[in-house]
C-alpha atoms as a PDB file:
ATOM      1  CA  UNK A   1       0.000   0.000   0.000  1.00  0.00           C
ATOM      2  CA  UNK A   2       1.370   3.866  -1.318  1.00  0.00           C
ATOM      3  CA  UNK A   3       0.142   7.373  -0.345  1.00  0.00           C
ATOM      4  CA  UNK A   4      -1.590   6.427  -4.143  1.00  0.00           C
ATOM      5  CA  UNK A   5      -4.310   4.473  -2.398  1.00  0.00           C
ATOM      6  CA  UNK A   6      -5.315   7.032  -0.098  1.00  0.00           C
ATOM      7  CA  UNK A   7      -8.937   6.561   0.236  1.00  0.00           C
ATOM      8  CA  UNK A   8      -9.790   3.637  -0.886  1.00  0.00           C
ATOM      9  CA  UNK A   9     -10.816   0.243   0.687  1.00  0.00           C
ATOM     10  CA  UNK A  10      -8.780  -2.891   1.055  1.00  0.00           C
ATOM     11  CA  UNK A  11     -10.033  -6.400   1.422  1.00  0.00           C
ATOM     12  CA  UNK A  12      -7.325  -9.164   2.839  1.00  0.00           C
ATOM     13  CA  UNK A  13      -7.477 -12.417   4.380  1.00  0.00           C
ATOM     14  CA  UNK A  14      -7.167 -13.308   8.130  1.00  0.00           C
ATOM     15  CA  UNK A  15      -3.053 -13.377   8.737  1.00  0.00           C
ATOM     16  CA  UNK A  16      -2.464 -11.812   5.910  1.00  0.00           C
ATOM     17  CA  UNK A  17       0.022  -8.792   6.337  1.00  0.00           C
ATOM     18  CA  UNK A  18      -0.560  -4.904   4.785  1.00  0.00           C
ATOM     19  CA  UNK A  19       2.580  -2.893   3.861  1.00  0.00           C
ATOM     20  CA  UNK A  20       2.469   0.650   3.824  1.00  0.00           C
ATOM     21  CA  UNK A  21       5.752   2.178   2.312  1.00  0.00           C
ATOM     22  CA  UNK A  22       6.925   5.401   0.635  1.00  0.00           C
ATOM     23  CA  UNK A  23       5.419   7.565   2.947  1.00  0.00           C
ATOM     24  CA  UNK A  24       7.001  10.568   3.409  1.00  0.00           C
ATOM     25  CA  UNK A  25       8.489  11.060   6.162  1.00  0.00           C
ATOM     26  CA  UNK A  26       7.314  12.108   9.075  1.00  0.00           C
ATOM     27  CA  UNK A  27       4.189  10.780   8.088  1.00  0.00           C
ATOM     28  CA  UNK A  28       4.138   7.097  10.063  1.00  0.00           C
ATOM     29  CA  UNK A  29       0.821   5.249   9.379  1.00  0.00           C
ATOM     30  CA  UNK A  30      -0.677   3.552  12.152  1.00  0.00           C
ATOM     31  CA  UNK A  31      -3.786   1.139  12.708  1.00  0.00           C
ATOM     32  CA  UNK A  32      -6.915   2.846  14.096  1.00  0.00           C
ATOM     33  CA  UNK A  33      -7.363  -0.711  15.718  1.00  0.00           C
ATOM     34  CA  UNK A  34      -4.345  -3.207  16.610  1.00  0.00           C
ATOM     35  CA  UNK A  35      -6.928  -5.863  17.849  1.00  0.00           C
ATOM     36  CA  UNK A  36      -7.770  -6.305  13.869  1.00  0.00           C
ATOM     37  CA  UNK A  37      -4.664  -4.816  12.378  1.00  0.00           C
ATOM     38  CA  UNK A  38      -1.718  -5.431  14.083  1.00  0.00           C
ATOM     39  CA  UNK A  39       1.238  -3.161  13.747  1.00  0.00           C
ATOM     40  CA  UNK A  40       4.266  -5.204  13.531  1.00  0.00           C
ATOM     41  CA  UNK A  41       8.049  -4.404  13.754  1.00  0.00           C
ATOM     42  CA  UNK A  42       9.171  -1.517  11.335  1.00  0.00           C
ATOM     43  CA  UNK A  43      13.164  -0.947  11.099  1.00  0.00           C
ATOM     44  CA  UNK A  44      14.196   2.506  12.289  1.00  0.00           C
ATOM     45  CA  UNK A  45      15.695   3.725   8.930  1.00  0.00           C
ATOM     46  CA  UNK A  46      14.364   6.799   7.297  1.00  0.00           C
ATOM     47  CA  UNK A  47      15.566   6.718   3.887  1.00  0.00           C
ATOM     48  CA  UNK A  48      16.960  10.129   1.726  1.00  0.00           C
ATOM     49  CA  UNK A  49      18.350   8.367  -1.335  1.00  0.00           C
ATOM     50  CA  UNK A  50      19.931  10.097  -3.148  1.00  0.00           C
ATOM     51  CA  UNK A  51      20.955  13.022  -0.937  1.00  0.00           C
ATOM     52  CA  UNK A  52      18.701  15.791  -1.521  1.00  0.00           C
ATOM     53  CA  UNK A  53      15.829  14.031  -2.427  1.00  0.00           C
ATOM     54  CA  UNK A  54      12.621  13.499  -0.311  1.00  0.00           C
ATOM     55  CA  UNK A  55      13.165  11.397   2.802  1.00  0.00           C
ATOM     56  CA  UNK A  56      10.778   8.175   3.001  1.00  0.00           C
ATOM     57  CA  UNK A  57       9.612   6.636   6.398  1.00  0.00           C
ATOM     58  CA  UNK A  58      10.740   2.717   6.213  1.00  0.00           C
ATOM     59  CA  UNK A  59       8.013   0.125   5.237  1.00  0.00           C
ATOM     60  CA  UNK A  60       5.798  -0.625   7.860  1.00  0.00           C
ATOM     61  CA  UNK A  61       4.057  -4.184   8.365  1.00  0.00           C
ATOM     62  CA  UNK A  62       0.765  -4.719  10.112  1.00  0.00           C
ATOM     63  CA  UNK A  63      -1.028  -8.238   9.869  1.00  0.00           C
ATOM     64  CA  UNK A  64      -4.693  -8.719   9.766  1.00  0.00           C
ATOM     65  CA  UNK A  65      -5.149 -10.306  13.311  1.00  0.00           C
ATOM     66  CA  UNK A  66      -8.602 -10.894  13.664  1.00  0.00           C
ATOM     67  CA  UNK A  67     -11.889 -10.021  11.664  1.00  0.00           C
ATOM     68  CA  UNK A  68     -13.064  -7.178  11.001  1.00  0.00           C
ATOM     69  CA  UNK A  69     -12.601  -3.443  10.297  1.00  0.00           C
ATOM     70  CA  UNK A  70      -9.820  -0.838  10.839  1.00  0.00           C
ATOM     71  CA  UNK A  71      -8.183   2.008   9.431  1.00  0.00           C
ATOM     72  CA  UNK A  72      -4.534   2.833   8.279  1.00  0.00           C
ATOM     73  CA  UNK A  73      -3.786   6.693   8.744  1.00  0.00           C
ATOM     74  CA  UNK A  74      -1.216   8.682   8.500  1.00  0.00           C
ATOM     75  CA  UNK A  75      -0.956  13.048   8.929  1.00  0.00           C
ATOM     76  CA  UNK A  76       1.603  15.321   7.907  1.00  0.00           C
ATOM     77  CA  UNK A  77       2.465  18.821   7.798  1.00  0.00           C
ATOM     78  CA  UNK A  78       5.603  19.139   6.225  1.00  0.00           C
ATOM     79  CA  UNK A  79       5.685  18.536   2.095  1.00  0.00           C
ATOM     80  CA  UNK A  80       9.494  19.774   1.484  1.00  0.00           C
ATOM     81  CA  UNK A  81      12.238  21.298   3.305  1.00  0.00           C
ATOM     82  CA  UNK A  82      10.843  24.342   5.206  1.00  0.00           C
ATOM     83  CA  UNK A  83       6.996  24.127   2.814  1.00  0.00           C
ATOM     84  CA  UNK A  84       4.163  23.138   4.515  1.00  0.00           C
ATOM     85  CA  UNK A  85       1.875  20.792   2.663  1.00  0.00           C
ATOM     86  CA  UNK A  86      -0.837  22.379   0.275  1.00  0.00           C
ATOM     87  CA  UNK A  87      -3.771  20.379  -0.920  1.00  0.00           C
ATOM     88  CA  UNK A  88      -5.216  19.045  -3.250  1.00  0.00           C
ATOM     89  CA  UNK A  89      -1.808  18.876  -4.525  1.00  0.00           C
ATOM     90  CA  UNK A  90       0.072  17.331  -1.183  1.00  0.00           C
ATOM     91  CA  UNK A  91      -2.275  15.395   0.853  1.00  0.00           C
ATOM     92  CA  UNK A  92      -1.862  16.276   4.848  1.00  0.00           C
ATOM     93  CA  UNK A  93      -4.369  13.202   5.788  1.00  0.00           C
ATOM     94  CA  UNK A  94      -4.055   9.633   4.867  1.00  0.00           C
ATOM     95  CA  UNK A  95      -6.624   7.068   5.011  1.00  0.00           C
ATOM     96  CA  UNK A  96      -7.318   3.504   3.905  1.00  0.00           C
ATOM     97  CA  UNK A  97      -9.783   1.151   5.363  1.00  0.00           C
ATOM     98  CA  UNK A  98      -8.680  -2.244   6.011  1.00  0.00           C
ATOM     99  CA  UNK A  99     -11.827  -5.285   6.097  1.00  0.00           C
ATOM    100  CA  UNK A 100     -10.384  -8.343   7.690  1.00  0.00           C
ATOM    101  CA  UNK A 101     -12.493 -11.278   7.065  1.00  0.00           C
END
């Protein structure tokens, strides 16, 4: 899952694991509900490749734990050194709903 698929709705399988990567950083998504989506273990990298380039949070797993419905989000402020974020060019709010079933 990308900042592309903010929005939308996802549909996985119980155990199945959701990937959220190139967000920007410091723009971290996290579950609305660990009970059904389960945040897992995310290495503490942020990556600026090449130098000078936009700086990426690392990928971050969560696995559908049990059924049912929850939400990956993710806020920033920040779109560029010292420029804060100005939609509907930059999004500032990030949403995708997750069904577990």
């Amino acid at each position: 899952m990308t900042p592309a698929q903010n929005g939308t709705t996802i549909h996985v399988a119980l155990g199945q694991q959701v990937i959220a990567e190139m967000f920007p950083y410091p723009a971290q998504p996290k579950s609305s509900d660990p009970a059904v989506l389960q945040p897992g273990i995310s290495p503490m990298v942020i990556a600026c490749r090449p130098p000078g380039t936009a700086c990426v949070e690392p990928p971050m797993s969560f696995t559908a734990h049990e059924p049912g419905t929850a939400q990956i989000t993710a806020h920033r402020d920040m779109c560029g050194e010292a420029r804060r974020c100005v939609p509907p060019t930059d999004w500032t709010d990030f949403r995708v709903t997750i069904v577990v079933g």
